[in-house]
Protein backbone atom coordinates (compact mmCIF):
# COMPACT_ATOMS: atom_id res chain seq x y z
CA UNK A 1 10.48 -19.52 3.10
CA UNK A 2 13.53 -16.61 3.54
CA UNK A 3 13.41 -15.15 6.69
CA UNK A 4 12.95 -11.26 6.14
CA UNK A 5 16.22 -9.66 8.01
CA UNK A 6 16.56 -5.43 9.37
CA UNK A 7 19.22 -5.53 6.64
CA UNK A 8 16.92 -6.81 4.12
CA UNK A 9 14.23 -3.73 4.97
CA UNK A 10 17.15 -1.71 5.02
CA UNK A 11 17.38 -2.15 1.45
CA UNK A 12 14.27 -1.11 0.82
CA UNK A 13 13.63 2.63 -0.50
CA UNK A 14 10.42 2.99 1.66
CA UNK A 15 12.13 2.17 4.75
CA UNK A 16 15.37 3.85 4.01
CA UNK A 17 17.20 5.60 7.14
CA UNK A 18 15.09 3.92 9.48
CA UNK A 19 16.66 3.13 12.82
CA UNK A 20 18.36 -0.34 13.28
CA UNK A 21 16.62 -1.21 16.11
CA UNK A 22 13.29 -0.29 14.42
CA UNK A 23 13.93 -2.32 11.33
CA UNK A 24 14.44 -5.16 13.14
CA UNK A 25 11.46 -5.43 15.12
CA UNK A 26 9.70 -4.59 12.26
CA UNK A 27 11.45 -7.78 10.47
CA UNK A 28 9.67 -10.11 12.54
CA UNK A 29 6.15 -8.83 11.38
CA UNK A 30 7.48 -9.64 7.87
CA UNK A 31 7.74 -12.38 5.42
CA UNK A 32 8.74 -12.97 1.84
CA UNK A 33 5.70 -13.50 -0.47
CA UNK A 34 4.32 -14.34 -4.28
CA UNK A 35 1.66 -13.47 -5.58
CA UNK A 36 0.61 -15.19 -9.29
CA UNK A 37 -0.58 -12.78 -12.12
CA UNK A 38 -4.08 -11.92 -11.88
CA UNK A 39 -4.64 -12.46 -8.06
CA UNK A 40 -6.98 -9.62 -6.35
CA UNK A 41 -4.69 -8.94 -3.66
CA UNK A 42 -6.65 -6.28 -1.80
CA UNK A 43 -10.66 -5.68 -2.10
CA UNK A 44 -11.83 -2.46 -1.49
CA UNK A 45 -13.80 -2.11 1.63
CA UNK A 46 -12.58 -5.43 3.03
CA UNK A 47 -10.59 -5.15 6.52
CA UNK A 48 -7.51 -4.12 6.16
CA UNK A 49 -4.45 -6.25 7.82
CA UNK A 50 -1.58 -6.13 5.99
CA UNK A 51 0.79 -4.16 3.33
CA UNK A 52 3.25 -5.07 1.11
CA UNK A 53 6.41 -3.66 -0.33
CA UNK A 54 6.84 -4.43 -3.87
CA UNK A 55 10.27 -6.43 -5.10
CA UNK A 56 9.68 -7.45 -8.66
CA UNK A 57 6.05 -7.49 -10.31
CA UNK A 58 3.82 -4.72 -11.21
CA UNK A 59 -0.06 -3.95 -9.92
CA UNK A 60 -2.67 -2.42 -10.37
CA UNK A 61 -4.80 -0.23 -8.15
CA UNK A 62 -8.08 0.27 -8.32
CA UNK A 63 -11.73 2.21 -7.25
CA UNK A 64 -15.20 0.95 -7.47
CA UNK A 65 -17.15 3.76 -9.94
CA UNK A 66 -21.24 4.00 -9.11
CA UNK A 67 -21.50 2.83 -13.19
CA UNK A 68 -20.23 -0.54 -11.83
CA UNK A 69 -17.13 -1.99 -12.30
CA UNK A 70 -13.45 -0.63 -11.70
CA UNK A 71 -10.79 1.95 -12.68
CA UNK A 72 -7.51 1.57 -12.76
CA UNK A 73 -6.08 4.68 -10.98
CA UNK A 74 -2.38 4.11 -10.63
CA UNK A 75 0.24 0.69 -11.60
CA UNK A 76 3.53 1.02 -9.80
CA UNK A 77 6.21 -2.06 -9.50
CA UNK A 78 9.28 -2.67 -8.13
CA UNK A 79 10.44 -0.39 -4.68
CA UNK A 80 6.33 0.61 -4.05
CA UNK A 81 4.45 0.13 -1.32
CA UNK A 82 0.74 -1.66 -1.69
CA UNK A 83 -1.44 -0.75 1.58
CA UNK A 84 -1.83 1.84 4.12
CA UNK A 85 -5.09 1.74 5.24
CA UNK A 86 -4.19 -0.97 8.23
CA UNK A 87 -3.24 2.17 9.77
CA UNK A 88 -5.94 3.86 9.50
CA UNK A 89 -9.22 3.71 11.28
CA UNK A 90 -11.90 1.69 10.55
CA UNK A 91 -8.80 -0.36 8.80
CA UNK A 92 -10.60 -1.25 5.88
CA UNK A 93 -9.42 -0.73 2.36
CA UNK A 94 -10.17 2.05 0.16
CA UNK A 95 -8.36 0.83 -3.02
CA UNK A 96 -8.72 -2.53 -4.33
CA UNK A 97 -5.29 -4.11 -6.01
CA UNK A 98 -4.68 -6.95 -8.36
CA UNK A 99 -1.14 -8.55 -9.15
CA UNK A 100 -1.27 -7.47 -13.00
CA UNK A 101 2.28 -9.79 -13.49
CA UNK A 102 3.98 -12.44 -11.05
CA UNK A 103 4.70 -10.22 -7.71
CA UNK A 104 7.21 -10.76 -5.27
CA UNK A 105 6.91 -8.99 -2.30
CA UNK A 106 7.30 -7.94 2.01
CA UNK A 107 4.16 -8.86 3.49
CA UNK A 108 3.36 -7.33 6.82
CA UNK A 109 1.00 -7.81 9.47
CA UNK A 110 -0.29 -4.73 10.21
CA UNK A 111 -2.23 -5.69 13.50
CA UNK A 112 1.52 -6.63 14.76
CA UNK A 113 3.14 -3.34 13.45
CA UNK A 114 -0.15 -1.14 14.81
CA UNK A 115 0.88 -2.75 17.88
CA UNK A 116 4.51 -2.10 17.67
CA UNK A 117 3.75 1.30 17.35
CA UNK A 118 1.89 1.57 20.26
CA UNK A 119 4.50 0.38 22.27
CA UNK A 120 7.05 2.82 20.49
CA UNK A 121 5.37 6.09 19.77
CA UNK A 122 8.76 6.99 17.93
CA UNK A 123 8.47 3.69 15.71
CA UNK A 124 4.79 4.84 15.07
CA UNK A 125 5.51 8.13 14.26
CA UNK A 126 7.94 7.65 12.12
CA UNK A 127 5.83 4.95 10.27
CA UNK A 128 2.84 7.44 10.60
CA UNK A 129 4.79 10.26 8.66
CA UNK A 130 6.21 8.02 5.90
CA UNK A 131 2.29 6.02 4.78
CA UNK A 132 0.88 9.59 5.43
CA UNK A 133 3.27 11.28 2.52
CA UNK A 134 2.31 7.52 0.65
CA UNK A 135 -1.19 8.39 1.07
CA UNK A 136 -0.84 11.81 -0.15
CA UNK A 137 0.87 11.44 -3.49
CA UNK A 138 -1.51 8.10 -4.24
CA UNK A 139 -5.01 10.36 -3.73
CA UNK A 140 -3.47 12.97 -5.66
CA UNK A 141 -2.74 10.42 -8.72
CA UNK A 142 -6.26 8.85 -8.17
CA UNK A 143 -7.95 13.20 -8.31
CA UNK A 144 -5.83 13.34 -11.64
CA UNK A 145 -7.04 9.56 -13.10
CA UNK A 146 -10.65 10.51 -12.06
CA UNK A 147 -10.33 13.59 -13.99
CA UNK A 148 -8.74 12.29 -17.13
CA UNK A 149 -11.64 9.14 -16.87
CA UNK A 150 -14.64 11.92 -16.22
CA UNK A 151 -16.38 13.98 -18.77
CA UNK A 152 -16.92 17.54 -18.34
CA UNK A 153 -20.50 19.41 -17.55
CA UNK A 154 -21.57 21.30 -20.18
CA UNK A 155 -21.83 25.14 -18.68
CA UNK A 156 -26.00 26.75 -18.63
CA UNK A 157 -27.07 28.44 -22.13
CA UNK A 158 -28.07 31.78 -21.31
C-alpha cells in the first residue's frame, strides 16, 4: 500500500494552499484506497468515520425517498470529495454513496482528523470552512434534483 505524502494532498484541488505543516499531519490520517464498481461505500444514517477524496472513478450519491428506495442526487469523479458529515454532529451520514465505476481514492479517518483539529483550532478551522462551502454547493444540487424528481401541486379551483 503507497504511503499518502503532504505533497501528495498537496496535489489535491480540495486541499489546495493548505499549510505544509497541516498537510502533513493530515497525511498520516490518510491512505490510498479502491473501491470495486458497485460497492455502497457510505449508508445513509450509518456513523460517519471517514471521507474520501476522489482520484479516478465516478459515484453516485444518494437520499432515501418515503416511496422507498433511492435517488440519485449528484455523480461527481475525479478531484471530489465523498463525506463530510464525520464533522458534523451526531456524525452520521446523510447521503448514502455507491462506487458507480472502479474508484481510487484518499481515505481518511475522520475520528483522527476531528481530533487533529481539536488540537489545532487553525487546522480545524480551516478544514471547517472548506467541508462547510462542500456542504453548501452539494444541498443546493440535492434542492435542485429533488425538484426536477418531484411533481408539482395542482393550485385550489375556485
Amino acid at each position: 500500500m503507497k504511503t499518502i505524502t503532504a505533497a501528495d494532498l498537496a496535489r489535491e484541488s480540495f486541499l489546495r494552499g493548505m499549510r505544509s505543516a497541516d498537510l502533513a499531519r493530515l497525511a498520516t490520517t490518510a491512505r490510498a484506497t479502491e473501491i470495486p464498481a458497485g460497492r455502497r461505500i457510505i449508508a445513509e444514517s450509518e456513523p460517519a468515520e471517514r471521507f474520501w477524496l476522489i482520484r479516478a472513478g465516478t459515484v453516485a450519491l444518494d437520499l432515501r425517498v418515503p416511496e422507498g428506495g433511492t435517488v440519485v442526487v449528484d455523480t461527481f469523479g475525479p478531484g471530489s470529495v465523498l463525506g463530510w458529515s464525520w464533522l458534523f454532529r451526531p456524525y452520521r451520514w446523510r447521503f448514502g454513496a455507491t462506487a458507480l465505476t472502479d474508484v481510487e481514492a484518499i481515505e481518511f479517518d475522520g475520528r483522527l482528523v476531528r481530533t487533529l483539529c481539536a488540537v489545532d483550532p487553525a487546522l480545524g478551522y480551516e478544514l471547517t470552512r472548506r467541508f462547510t462551502e462542500l456542504v453548501v454547493d452539494r444541498l443546493q444540487v440535492a434542492q435542485l434534483r429533488l425538484l426536477e424528481n418531484s411533481r408539482p401541486v395542482p393550485a385550489p379551483q375556485p
